[in-house]
N, C-alpha and C. Protein backbone atom coordinates (compact mmCIF):
# COMPACT_ATOMS: atom_id res chain seq x y z
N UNK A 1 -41.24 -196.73 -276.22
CA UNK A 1 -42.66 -196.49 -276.03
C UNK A 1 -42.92 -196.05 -274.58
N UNK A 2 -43.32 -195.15 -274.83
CA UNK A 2 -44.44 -194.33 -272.96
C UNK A 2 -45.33 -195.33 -272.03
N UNK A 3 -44.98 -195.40 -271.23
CA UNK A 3 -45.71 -196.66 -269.87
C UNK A 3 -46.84 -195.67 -269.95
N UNK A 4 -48.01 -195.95 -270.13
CA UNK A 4 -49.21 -195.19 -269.46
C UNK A 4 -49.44 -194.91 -268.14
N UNK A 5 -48.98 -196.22 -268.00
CA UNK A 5 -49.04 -195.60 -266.12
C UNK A 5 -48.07 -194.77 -265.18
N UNK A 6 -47.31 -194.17 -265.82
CA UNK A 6 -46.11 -193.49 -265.38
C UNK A 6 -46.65 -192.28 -265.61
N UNK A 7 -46.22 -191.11 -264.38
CA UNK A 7 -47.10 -190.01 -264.55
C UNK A 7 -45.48 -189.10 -263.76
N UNK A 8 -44.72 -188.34 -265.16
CA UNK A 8 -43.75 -187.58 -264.39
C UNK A 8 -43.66 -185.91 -264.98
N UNK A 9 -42.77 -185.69 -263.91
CA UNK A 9 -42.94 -184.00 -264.17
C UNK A 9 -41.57 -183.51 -263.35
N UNK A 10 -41.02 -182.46 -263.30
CA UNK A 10 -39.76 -182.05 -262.47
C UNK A 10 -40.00 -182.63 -260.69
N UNK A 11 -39.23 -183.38 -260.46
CA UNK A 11 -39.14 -183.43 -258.97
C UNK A 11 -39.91 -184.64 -258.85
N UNK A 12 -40.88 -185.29 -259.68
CA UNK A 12 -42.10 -186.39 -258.72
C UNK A 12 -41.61 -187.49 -260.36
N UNK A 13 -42.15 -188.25 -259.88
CA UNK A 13 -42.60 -189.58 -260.96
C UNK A 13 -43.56 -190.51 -260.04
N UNK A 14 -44.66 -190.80 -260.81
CA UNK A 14 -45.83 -191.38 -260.05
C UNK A 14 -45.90 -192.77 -261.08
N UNK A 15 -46.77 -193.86 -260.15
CA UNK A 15 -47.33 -194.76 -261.31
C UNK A 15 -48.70 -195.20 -260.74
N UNK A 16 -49.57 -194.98 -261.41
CA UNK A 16 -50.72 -195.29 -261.17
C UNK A 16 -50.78 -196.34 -260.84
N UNK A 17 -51.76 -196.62 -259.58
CA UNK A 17 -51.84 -197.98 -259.01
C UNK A 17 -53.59 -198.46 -259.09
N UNK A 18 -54.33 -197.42 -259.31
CA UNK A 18 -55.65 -198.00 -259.54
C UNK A 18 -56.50 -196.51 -259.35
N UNK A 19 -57.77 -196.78 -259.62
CA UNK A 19 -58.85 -195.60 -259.64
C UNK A 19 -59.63 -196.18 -258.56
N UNK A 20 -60.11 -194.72 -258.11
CA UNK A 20 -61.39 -194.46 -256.96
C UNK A 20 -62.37 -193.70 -257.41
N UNK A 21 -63.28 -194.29 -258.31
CA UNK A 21 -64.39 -193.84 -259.01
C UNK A 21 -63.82 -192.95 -260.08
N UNK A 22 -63.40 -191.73 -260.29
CA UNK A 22 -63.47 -191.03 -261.89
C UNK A 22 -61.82 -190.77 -261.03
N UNK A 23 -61.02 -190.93 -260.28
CA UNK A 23 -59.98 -190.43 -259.49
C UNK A 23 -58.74 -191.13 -260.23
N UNK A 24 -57.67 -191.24 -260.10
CA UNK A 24 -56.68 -192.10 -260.05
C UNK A 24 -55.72 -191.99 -258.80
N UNK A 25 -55.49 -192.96 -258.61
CA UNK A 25 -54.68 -192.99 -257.20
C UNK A 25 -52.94 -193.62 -258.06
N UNK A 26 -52.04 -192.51 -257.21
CA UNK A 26 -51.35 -192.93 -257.69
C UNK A 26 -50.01 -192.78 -256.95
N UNK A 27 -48.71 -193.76 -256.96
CA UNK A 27 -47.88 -193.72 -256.00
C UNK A 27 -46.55 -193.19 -256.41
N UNK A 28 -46.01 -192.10 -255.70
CA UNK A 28 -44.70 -191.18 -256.16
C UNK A 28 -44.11 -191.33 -255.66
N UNK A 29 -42.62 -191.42 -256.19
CA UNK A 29 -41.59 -190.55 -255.69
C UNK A 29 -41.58 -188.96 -255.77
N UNK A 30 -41.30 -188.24 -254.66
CA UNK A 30 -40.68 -187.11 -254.81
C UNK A 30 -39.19 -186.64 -254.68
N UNK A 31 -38.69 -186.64 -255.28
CA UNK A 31 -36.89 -186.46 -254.95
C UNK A 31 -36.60 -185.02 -254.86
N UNK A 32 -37.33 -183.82 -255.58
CA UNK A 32 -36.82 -182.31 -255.30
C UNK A 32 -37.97 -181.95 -255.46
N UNK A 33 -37.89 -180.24 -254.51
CA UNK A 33 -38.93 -179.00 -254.80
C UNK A 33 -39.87 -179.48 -255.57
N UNK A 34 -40.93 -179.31 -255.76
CA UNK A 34 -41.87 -179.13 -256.84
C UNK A 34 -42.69 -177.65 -256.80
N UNK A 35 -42.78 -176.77 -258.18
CA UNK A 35 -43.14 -175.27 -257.75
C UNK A 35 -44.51 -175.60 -257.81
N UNK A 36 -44.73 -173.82 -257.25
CA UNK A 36 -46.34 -173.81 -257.18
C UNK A 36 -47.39 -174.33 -258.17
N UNK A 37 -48.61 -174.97 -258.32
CA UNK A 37 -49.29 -175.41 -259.24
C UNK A 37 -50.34 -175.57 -258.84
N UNK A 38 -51.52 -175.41 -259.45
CA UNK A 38 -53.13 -175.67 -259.28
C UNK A 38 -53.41 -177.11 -259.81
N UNK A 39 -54.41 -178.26 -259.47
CA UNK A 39 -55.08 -178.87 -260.03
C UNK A 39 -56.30 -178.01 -260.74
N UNK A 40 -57.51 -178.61 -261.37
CA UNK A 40 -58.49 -178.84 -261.77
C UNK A 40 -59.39 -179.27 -260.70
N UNK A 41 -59.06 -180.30 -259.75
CA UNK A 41 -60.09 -180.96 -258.93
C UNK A 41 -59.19 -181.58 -258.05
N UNK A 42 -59.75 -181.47 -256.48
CA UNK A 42 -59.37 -181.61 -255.10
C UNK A 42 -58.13 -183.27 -255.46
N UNK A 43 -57.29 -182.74 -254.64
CA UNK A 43 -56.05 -183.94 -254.44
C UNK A 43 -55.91 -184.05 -253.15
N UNK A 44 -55.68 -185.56 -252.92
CA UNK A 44 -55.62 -185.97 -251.49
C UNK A 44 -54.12 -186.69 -251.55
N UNK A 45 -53.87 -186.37 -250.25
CA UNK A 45 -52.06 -187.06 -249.98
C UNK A 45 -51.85 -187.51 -248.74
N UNK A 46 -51.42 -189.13 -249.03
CA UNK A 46 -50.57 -189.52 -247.42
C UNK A 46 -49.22 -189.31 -247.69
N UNK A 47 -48.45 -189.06 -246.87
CA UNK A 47 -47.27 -189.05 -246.68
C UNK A 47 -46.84 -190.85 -246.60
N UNK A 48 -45.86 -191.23 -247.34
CA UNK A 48 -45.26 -192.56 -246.74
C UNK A 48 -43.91 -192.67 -246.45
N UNK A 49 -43.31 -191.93 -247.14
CA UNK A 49 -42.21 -191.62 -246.17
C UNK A 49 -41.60 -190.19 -246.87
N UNK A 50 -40.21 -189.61 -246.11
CA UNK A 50 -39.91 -188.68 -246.60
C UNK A 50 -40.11 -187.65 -245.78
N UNK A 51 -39.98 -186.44 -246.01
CA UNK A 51 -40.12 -184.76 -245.10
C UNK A 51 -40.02 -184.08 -246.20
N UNK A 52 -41.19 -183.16 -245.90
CA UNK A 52 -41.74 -182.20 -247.27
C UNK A 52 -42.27 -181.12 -246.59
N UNK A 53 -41.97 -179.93 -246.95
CA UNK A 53 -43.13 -178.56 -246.73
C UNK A 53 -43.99 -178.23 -247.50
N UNK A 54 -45.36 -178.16 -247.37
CA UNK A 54 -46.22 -177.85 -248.16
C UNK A 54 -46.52 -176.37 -248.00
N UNK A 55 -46.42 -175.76 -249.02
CA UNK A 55 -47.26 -173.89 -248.80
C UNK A 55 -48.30 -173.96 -249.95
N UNK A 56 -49.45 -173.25 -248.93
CA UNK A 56 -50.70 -173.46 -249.52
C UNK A 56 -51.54 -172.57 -248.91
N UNK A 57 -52.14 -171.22 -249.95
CA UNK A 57 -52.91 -169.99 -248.84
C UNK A 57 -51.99 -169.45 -247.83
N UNK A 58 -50.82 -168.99 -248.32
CA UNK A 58 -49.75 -168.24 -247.46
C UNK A 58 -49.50 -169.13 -246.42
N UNK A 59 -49.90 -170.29 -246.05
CA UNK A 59 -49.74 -171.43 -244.76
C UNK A 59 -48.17 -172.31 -245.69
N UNK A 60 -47.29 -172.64 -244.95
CA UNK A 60 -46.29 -174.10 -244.88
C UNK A 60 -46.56 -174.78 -243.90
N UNK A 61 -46.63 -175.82 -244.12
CA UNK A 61 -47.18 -177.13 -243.12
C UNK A 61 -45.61 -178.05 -243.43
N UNK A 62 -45.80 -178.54 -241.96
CA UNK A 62 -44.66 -179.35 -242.19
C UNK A 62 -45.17 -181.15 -242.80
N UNK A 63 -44.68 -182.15 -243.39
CA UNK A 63 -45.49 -182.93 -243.61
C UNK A 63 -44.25 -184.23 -243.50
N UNK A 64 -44.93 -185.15 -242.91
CA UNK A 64 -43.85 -186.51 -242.61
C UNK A 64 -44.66 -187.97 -242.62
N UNK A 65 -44.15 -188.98 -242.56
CA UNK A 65 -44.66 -189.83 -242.88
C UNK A 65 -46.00 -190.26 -241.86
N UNK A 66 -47.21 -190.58 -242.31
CA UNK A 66 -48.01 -190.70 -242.10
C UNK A 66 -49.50 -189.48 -241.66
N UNK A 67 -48.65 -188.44 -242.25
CA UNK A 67 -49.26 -187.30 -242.32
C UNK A 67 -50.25 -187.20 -243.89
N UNK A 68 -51.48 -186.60 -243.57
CA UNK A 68 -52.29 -186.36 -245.06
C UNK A 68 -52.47 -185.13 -245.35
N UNK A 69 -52.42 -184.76 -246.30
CA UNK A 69 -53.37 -183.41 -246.70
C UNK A 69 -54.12 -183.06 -247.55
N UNK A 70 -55.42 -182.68 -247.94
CA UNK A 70 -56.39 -182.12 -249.05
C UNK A 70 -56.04 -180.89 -249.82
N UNK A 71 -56.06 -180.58 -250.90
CA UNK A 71 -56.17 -179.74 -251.78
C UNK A 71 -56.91 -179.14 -252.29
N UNK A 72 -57.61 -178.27 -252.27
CA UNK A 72 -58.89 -177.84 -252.59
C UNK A 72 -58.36 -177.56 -254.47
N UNK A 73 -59.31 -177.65 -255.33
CA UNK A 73 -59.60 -177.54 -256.54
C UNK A 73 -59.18 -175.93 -257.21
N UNK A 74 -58.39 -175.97 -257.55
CA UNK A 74 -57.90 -174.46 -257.93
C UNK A 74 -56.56 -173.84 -256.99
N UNK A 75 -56.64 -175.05 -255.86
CA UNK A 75 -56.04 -173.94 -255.24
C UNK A 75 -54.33 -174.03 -254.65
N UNK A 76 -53.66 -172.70 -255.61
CA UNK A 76 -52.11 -172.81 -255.44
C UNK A 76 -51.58 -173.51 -254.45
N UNK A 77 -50.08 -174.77 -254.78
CA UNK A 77 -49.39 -174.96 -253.63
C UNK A 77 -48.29 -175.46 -254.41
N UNK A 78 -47.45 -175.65 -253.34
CA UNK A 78 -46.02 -176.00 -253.48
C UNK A 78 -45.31 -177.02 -252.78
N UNK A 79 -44.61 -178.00 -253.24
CA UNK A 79 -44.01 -178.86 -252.14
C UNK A 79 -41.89 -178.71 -252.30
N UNK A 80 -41.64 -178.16 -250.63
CA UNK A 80 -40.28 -178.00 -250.67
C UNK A 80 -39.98 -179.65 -250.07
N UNK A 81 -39.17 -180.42 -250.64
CA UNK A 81 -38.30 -181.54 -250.26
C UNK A 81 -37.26 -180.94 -249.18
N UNK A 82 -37.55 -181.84 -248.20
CA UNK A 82 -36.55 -181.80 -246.97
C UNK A 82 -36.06 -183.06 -247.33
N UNK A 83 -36.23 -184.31 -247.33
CA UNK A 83 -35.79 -185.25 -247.74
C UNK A 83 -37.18 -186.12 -248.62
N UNK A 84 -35.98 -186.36 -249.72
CA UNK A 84 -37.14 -187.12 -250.64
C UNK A 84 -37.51 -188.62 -249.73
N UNK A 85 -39.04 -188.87 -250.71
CA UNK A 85 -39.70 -189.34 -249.62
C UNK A 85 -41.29 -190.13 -250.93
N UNK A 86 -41.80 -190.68 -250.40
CA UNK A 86 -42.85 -191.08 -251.34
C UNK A 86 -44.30 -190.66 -250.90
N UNK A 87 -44.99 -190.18 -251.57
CA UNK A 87 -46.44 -190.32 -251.58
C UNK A 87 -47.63 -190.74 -252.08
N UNK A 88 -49.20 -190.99 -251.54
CA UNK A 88 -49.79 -191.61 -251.68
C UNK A 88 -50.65 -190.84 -252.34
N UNK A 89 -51.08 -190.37 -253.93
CA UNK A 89 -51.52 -188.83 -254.12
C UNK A 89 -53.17 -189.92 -254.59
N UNK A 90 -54.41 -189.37 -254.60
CA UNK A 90 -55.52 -189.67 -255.29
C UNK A 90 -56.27 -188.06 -255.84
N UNK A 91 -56.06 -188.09 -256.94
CA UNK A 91 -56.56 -187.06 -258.04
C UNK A 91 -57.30 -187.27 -259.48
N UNK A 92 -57.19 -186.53 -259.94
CA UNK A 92 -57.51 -186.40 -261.49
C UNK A 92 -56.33 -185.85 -262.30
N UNK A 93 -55.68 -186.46 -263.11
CA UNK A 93 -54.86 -186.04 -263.69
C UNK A 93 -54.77 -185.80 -264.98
């Protein structure tokens, strides 16, 4: 049987740890690449540990632990694994 709260896909496995109004917040591993992909509605990320490149609007940002970043709603990105690492994602999924 499927954990509901387990949220996986190539490269990440998340488990929901609680909601922030209509949101779910939820805590990952990332172990490889993840390709480009759109949400539906804005995603927010702390870094907690790990080294990741984010490309987003022709920009790569470098991203390390205790680093955040926003996602705007629609809009393409990608995360390259430098070393897997965990994050703190709050979205809609």
């Amino acid at each position: 049987m499927r954990d509901p709260h387990i949220i996986e896909g190539p490269g990440f496995r998340g488990r929901i740890t609680g909601r922030l109004g209509d949101m779910l917040v939820i805590d990952a591993e990332v172990e490889a690449d993840i390709a480009a992909h759109a949400a539906d509605a804005e995603e927010f990320a702390i870094v907690v540990s790990g080294r990741f490149e984010v490309t987003m609007n022709g920009t790569t940002l470098p991203c390390g632990p205790g680093d955040h970043l926003v996602v705007g709603a629609g809009v393409k990105h990608a995360i390259r694994v430098i070393e897997p690492g965990r994050l703190v994602l709050i979205g809609r999924m």
